[in-house]
Protein backbone atom coordinates (compact mmCIF):
# COMPACT_ATOMS: atom_id res chain seq x y z
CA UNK A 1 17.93 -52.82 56.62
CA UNK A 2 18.17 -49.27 56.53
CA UNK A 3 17.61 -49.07 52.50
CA UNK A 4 14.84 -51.88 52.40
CA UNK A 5 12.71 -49.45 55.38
CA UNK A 6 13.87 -46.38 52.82
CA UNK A 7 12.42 -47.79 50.19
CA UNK A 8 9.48 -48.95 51.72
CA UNK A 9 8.49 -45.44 52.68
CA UNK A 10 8.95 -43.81 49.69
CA UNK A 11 6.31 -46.36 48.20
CA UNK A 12 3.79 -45.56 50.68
CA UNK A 13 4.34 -42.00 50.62
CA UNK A 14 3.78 -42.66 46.82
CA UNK A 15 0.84 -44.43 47.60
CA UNK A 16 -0.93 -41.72 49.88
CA UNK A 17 0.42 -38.85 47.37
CA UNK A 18 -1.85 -40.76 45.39
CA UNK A 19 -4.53 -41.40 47.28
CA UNK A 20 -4.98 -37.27 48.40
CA UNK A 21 -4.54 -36.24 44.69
CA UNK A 22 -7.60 -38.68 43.79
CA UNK A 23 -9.60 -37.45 46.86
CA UNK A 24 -9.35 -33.49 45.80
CA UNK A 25 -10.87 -34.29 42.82
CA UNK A 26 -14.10 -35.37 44.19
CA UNK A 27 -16.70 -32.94 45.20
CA UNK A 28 -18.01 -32.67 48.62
CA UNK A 29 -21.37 -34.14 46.72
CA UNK A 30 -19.22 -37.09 45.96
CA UNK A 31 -17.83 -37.90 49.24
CA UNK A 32 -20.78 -37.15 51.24
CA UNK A 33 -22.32 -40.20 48.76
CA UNK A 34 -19.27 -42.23 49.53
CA UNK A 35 -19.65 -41.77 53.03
CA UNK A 36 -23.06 -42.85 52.97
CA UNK A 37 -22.36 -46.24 51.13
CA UNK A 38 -19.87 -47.12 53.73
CA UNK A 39 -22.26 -46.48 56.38
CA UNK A 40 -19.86 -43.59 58.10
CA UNK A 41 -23.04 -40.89 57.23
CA UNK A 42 -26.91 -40.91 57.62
CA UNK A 43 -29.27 -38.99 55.16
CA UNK A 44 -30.05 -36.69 57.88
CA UNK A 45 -26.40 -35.82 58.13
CA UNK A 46 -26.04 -35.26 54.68
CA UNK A 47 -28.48 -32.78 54.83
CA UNK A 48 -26.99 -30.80 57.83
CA UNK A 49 -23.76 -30.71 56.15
CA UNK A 50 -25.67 -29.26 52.54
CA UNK A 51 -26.81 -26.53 55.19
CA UNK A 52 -24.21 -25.57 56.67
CA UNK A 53 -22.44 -25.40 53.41
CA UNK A 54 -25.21 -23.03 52.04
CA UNK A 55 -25.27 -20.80 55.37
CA UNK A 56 -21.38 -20.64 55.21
CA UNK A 57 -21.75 -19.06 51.48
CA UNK A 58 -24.26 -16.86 51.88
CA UNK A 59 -22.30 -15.55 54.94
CA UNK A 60 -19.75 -14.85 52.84
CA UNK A 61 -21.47 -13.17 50.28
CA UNK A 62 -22.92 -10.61 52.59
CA UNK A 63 -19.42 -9.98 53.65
CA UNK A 64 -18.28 -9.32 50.48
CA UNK A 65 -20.83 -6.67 49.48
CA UNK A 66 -20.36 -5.37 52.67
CA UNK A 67 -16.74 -4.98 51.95
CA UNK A 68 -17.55 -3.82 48.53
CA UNK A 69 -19.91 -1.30 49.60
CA UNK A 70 -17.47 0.02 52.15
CA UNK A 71 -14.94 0.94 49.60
CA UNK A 72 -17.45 2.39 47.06
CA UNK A 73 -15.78 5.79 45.39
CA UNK A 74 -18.18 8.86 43.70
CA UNK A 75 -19.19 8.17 41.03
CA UNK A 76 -17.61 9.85 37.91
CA UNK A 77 -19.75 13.06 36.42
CA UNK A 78 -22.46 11.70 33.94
CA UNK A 79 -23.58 14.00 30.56
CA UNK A 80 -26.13 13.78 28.04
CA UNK A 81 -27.81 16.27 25.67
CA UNK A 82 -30.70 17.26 23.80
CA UNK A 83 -31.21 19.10 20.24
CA UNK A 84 -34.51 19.67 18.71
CA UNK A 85 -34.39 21.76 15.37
CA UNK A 86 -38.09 22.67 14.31
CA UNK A 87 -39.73 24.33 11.00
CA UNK A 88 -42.81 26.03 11.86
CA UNK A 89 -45.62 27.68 9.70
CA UNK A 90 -48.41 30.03 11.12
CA UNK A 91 -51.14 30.38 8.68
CA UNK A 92 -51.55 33.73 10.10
CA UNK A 93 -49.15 35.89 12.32
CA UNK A 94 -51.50 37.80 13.90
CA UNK A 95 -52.24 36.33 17.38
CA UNK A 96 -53.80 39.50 19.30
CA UNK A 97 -57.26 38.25 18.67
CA UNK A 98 -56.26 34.17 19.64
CA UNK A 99 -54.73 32.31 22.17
CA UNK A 100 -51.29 31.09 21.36
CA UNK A 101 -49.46 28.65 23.14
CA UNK A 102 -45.94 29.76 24.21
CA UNK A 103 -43.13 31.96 22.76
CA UNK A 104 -42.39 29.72 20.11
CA UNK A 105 -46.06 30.27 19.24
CA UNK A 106 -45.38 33.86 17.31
CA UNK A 107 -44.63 35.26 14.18
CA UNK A 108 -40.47 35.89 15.22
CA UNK A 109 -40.47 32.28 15.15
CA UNK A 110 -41.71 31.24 11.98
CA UNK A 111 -39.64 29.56 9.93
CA UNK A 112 -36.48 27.30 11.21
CA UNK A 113 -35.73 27.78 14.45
CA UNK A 114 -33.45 25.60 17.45
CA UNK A 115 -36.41 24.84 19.59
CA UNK A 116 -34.46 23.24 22.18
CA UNK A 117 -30.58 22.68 23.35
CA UNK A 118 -30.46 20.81 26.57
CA UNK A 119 -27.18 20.03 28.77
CA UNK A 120 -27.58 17.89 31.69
CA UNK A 121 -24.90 16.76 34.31
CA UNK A 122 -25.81 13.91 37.23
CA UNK A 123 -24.74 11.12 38.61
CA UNK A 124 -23.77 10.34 42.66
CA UNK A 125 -22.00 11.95 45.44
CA UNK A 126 -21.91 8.85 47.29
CA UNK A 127 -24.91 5.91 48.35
CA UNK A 128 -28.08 7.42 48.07
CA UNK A 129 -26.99 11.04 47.27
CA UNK A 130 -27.84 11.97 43.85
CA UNK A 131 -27.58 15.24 41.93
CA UNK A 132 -28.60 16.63 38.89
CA UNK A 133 -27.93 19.88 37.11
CA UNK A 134 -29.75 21.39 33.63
CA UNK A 135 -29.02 24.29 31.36
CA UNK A 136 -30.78 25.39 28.20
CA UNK A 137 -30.57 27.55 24.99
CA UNK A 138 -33.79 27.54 23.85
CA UNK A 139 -34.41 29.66 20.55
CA UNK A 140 -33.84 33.64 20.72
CA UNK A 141 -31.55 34.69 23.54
CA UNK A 142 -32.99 38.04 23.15
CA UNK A 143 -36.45 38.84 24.41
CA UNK A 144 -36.94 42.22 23.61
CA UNK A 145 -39.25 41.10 21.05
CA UNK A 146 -41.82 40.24 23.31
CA UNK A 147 -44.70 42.02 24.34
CA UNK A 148 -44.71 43.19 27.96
CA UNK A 149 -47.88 44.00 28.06
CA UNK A 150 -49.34 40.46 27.28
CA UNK A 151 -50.62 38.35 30.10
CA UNK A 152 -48.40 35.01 29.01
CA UNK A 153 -45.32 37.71 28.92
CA UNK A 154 -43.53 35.84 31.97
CA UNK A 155 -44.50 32.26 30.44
CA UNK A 156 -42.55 33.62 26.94
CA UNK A 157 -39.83 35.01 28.51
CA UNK A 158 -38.98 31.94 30.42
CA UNK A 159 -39.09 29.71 27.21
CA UNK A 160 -36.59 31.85 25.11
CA UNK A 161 -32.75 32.40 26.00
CA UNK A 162 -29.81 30.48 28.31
CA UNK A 163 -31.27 29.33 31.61
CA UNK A 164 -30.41 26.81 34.54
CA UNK A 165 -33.47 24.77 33.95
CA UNK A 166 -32.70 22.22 37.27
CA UNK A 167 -30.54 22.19 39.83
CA UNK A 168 -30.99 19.84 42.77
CA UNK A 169 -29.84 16.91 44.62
CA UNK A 170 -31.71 13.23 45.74
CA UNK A 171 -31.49 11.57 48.94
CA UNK A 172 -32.51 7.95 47.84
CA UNK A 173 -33.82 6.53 50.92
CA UNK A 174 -36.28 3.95 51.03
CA UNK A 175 -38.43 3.08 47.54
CA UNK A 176 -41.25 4.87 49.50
CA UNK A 177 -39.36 8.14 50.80
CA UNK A 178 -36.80 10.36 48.40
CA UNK A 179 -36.02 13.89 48.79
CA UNK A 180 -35.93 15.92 46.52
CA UNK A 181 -34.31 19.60 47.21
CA UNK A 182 -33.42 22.90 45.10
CA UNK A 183 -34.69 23.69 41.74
CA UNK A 184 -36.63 21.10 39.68
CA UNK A 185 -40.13 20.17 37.79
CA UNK A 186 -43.16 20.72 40.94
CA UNK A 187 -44.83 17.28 41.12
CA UNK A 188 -47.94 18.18 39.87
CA UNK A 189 -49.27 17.02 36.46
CA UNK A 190 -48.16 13.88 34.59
CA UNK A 191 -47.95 15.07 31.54
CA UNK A 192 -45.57 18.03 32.74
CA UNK A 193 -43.40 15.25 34.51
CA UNK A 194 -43.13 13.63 31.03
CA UNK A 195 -39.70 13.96 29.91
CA UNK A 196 -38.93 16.09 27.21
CA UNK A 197 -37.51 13.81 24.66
CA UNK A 198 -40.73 11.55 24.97
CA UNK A 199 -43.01 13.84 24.34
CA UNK A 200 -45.46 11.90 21.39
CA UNK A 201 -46.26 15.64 20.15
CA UNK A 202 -44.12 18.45 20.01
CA UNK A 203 -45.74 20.73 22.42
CA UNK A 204 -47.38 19.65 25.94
CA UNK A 205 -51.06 19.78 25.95
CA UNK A 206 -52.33 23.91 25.89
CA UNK A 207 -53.70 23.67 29.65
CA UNK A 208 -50.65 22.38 30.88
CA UNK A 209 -48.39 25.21 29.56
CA UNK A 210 -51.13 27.91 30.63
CA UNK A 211 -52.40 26.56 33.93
CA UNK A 212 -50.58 24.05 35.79
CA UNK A 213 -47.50 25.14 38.32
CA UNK A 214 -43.96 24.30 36.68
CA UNK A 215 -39.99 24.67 38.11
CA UNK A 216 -39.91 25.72 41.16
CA UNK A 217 -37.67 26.11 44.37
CA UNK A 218 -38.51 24.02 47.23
CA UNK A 219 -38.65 20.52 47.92
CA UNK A 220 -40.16 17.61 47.98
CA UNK A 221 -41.01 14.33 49.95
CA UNK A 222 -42.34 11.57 47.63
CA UNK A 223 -41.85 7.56 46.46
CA UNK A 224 -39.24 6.76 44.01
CA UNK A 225 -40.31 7.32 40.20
CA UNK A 226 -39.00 4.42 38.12
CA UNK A 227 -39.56 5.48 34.37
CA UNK A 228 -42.49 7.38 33.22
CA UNK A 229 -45.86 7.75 34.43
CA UNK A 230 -47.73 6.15 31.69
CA UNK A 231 -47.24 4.98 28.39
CA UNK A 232 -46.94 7.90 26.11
CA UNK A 233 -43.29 7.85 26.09
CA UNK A 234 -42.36 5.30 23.16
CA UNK A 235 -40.17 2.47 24.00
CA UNK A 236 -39.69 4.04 27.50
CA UNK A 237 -40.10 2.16 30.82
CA UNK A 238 -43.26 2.64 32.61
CA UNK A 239 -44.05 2.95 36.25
CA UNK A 240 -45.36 -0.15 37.56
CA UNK A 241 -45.39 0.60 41.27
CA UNK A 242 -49.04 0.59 42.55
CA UNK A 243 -48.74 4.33 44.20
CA UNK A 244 -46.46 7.21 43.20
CA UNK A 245 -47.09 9.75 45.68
CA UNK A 246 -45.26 13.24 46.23
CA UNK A 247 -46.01 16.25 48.73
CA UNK A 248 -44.25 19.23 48.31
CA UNK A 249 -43.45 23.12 49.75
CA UNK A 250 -41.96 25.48 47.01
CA UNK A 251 -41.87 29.12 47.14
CA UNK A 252 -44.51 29.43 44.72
CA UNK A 253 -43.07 32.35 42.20
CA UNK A 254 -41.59 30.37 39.75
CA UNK A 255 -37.83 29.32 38.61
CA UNK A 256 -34.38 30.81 38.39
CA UNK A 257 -35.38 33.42 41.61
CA UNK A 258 -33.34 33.10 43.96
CA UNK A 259 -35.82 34.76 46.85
CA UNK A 260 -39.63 34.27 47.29
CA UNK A 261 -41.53 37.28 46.38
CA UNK A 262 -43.92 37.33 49.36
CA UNK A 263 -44.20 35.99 53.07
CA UNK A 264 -46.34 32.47 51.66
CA UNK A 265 -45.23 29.64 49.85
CA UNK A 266 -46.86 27.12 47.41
CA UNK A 267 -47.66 23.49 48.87
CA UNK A 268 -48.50 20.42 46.42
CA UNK A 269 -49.81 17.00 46.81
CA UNK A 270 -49.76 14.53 43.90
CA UNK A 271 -50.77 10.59 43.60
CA UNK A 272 -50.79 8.20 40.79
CA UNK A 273 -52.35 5.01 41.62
CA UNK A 274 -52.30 2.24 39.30
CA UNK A 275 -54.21 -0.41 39.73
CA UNK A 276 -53.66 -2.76 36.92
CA UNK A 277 -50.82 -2.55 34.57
CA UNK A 278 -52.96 -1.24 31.86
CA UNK A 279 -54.62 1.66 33.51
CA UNK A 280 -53.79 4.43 36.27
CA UNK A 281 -56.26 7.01 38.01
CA UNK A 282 -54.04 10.66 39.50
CA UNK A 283 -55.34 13.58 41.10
CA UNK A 284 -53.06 16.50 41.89
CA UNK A 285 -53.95 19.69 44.00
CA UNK A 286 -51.72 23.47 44.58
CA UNK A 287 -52.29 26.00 46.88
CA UNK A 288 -50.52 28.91 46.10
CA UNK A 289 -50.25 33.07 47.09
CA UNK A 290 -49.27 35.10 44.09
CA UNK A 291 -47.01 37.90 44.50
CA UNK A 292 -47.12 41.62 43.45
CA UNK A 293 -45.81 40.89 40.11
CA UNK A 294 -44.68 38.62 37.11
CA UNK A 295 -46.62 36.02 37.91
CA UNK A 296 -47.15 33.17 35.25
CA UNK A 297 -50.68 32.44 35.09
CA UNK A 298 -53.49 34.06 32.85
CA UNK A 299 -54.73 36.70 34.83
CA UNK A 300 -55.51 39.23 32.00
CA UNK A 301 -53.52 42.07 30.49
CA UNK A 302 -51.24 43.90 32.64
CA UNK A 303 -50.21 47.02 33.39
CA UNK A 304 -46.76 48.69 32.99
CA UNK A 305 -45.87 50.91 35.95
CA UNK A 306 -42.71 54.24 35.50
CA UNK A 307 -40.35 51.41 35.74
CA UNK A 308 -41.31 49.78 32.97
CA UNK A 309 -41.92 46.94 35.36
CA UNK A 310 -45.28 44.38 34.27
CA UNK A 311 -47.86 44.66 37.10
CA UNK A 312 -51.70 43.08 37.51
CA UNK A 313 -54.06 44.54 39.55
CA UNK A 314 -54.16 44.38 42.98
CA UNK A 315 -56.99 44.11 45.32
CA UNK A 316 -56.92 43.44 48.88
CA UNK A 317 -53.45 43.25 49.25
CA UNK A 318 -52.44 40.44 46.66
CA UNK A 319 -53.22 39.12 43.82
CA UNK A 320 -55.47 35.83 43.50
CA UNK A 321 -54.83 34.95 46.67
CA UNK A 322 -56.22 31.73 48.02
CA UNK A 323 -55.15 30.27 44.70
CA UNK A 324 -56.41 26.90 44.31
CA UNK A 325 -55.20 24.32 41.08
CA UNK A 326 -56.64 20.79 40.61
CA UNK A 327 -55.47 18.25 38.33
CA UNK A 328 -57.02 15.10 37.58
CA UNK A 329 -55.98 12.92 35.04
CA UNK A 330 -55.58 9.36 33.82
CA UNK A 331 -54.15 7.31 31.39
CA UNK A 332 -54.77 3.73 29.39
CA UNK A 333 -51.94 1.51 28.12
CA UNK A 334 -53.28 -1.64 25.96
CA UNK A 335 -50.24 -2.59 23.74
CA UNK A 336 -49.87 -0.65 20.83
CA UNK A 337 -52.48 1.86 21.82
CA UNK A 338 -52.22 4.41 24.06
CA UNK A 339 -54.74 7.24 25.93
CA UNK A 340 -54.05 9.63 28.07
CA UNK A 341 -56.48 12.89 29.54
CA UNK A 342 -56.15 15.44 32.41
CA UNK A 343 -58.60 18.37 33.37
CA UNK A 344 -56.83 21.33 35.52
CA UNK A 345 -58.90 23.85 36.88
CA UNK A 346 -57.28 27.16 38.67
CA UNK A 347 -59.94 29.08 40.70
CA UNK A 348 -59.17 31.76 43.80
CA UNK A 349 -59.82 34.93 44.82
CA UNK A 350 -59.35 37.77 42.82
CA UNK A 351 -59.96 36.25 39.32
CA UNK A 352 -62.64 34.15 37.47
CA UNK A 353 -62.27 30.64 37.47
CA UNK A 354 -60.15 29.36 34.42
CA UNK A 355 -60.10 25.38 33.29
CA UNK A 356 -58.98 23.29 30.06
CA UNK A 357 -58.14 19.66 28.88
CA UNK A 358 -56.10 17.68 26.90
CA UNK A 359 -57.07 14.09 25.58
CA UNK A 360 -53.88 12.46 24.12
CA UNK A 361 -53.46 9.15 22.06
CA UNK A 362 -50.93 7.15 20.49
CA UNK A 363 -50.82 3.96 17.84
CA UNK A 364 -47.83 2.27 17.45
CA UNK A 365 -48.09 0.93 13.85
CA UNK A 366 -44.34 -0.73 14.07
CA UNK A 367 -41.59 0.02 16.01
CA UNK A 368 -39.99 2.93 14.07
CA UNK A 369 -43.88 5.04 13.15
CA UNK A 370 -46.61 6.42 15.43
CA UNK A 371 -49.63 7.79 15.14
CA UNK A 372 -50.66 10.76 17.48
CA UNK A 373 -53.34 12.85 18.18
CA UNK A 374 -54.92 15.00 20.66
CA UNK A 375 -57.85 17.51 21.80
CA UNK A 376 -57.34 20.87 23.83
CA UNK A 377 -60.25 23.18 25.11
CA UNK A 378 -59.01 25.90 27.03
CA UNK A 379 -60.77 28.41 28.90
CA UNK A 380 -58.82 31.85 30.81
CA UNK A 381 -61.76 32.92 32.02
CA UNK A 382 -65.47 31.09 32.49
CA UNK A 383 -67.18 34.67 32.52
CA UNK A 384 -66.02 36.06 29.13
CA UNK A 385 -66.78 34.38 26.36
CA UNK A 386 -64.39 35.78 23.51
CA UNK A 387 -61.81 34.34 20.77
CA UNK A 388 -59.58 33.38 23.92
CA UNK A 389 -61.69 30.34 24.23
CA UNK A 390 -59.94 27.77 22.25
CA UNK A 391 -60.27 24.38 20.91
CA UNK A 392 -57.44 22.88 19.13
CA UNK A 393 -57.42 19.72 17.14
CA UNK A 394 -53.60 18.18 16.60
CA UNK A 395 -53.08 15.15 14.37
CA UNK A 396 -49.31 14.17 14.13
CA UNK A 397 -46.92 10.93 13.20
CA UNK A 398 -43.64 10.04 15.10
CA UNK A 399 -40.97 8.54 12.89
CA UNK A 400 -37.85 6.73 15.17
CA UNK A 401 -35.03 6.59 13.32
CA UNK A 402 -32.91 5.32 16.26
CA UNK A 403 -35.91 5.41 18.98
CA UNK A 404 -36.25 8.64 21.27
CA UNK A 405 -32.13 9.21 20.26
CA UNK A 406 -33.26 10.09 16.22
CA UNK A 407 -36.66 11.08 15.91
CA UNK A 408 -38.50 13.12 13.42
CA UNK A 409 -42.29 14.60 14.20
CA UNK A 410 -44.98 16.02 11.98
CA UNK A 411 -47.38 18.19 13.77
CA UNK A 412 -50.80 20.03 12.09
CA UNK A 413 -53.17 21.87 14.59
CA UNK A 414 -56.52 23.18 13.46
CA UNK A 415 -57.24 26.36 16.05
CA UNK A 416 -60.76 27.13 16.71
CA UNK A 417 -61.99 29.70 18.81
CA UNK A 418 -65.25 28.72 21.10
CA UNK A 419 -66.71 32.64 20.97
CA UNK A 420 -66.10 35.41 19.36
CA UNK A 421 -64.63 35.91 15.72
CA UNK A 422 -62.68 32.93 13.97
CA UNK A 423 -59.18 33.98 13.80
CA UNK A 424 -57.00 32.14 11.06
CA UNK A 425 -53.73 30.57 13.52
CA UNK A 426 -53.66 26.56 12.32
CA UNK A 427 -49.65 25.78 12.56
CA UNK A 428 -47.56 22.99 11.01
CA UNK A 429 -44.60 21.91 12.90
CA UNK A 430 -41.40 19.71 12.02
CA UNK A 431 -39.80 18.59 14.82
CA UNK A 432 -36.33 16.72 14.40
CA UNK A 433 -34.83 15.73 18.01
CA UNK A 434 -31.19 14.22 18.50
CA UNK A 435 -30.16 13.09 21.62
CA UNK A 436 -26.60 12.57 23.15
């Protein structure tokens, strides 16, 4: 009796072992429709339990990334680089009677020179804390060679030698509020905020170098920037956001010092509002107190006091106080073509009123070659009329041998003065950039 009942379980516990392996193979799909065809479940139940299910793993989810979030680490350091070697000829090297550009622009830098070297660390601290940290060795470390007495002396010296170009940390808050503190590009002008390495010519339009406010210290309250601007960048992403807005309190006497040189600061306001995705509209505005000295605007020739110090003249206390600049710009992306222009105008007290502008296009012919171009009219100063006036036509061509990372540029710009003698100063450039 006692074997027959022994054997008799075993073959229903056979049975049921069975029966459970052939039931954990179906999917709750499955035996929710089995259900149904024995009557046990309605369609409405079906659908509560499909619910459930789906609130259940989303729950989860969430609690995962929560989790995962929680035990986020810093991030590791982040580096990349820049080179750009460049060949330049000046068709003449005498630029006393002409505007010139920047330091690069001069007869010491004829020939092959390293235009740029570029060394960037960044990366996160932790969620939403960002940092970012430049140096460069740009051309001669030496500036000695430059002329103290010329009124673009402080915009040379700054382009020449080992510098910490940035320095400044992000607190990514909201995709309509980022700060931005320490030492960084002033959000002013798109085509200054254009980075370096996608720059479709090898210089920044001439107003933009001579007028328009560059690194400063301070900070900044603005949206978040995804990619660039506009279009002129090739094969970079563009800004699609409606609005990029950015207001901003710097101390107004450039980069790389460490104090303010007066009791006033410099405020900006910028916004970019585009209202398709083939066309934007920006207007950008500075108001800024110049110090006693070594200021980089074009405020005429200065002076050099008994310690060999730079000074411009001072009257009523400061120089061009009141300062007002204005920017106002826009740009048109239609596939392969490409347009941008931007007028800046610097007026205030103490000084005439000085403007210029820059319209900038592009043609991508294929992926690798582009066309460039572009028209600058500069003026220092609306009541002289003298060889300082300039108009400068640049035709160019971009060559990508491994996009923005391998690039070679050709650059021709005829230089004509608006008044006053013709001064022979067209310049070729050859511009080879590698990026790591």
């Amino acid at each position: 009796m006692v074997r027959t009942f022994s054997i008799l379980f075993c073959c229903i516990l056979f049975l049921f072992t069975i029966v459970v392996d052939c039931s954990a193979e179906l999917s709750c799909d499955e035996l929710l429709r089995i259900l149904k065809e024995k009557g046990v479940v309605t369609d409405q139940d079906i659908e509560q339990a499909k619910g459930l299910r789906i609130e259940k793993q989303r729950a989860f989810e969430e609690k995962k990334e929560v989790v995962v979030k929680a035990s986020r680490l810093p991030k590791s350091v982040n580096f990349k680089g820049r080179v750009q070697a460049r060949y330049s000829y000046i068709e003449d090297d005498n630029f006393t009677k002409g505007t010139s550009q920047n330091a690069f622009d001069q007869s010491e830098f004829e020939g092959f020179v390293i235009r740029r070297v570029r060394l960037q660390w960044f990366g996160e601290v932790v969620d939403r804390w960002k940092y970012h940290i430049q140096i460069s060795v740009d051309g001669d470390h030496n500036t000695d060679k430059l002329d103290i007495t010329e009124p673009d002396y402080e915009l040379r010296k700054d382009e020449v030698g080992v510098k910490l170009q940035d320095a400044y940390f992000i607190y990514d808050r909201h995709p309509l509020f980022n700060l931005t503190v320490g030492q960084f590009k002033s959000r002013f002008s798109p085509s200054y905020l254009t980075s370096g390495p996608a720059l479709p010519l090898c210089e920044r339009p001439l107003v933009i170098d001579k007028l328009t406010r560059k690194r400063e210290i301070g900070f900044s309250i603005e949206s978040k920037k995804k990619g660039q601007l506009d279009g002129r960048g090739h094969g970079a992403r563009m800004h699609d956001n409606p609005i990029f807005y950015a207001v901003g309190l710097y101390n107004g006497n450039g980069f790389n010092k460490l104090r303010n040189d007066n009791d006033n600061f410099m405020a900006t306001a910028m916004v970019v509002w585009r209202p398709s995705p083939y066309i934007n509209f920006g207007v950008s505005y500075a108001y800024d107190h110049l110090g006693y000295d070594s200021e980089n605007t074009v405020l005429g020739k200065a002076k050099v006091d008994e310690n060999s110090n730079y000074v411009f003249e001072v009257k009523d206390g400061a120089v061009g106080k009141r300062m007002n600049i204005w920017d106002i710009n826009s740009a048109l992306d239609a596939g392969p073509v490409h347009l941008q222009v931007e007028y800046v105008q610097q007026h205030g007290h103490g000084f005439s009123r000085a403007y210029g502008y820059g319209v900038q296009g592009q043609i991508d012919l294929t992926d690798t070659f582009q066309l460039t171009a572009r028209y600058d009219e500069f003026d220092p100063d609306v009541k002289v009329d003298d060889s300082f006036d300039s108009r400068w036509y640049t035709l160019g061509c971009n060559w990508f041998l491994h996009g923005q990372s391998i690039k070679w540029q050709f650059n021709y710009t005829f230089r004509e003065e608006m008044n006053g003698g013709d001064v022979d100063n067209d310049v070729f450039m050859m511009h080879f950039q590698l990026l790591f």
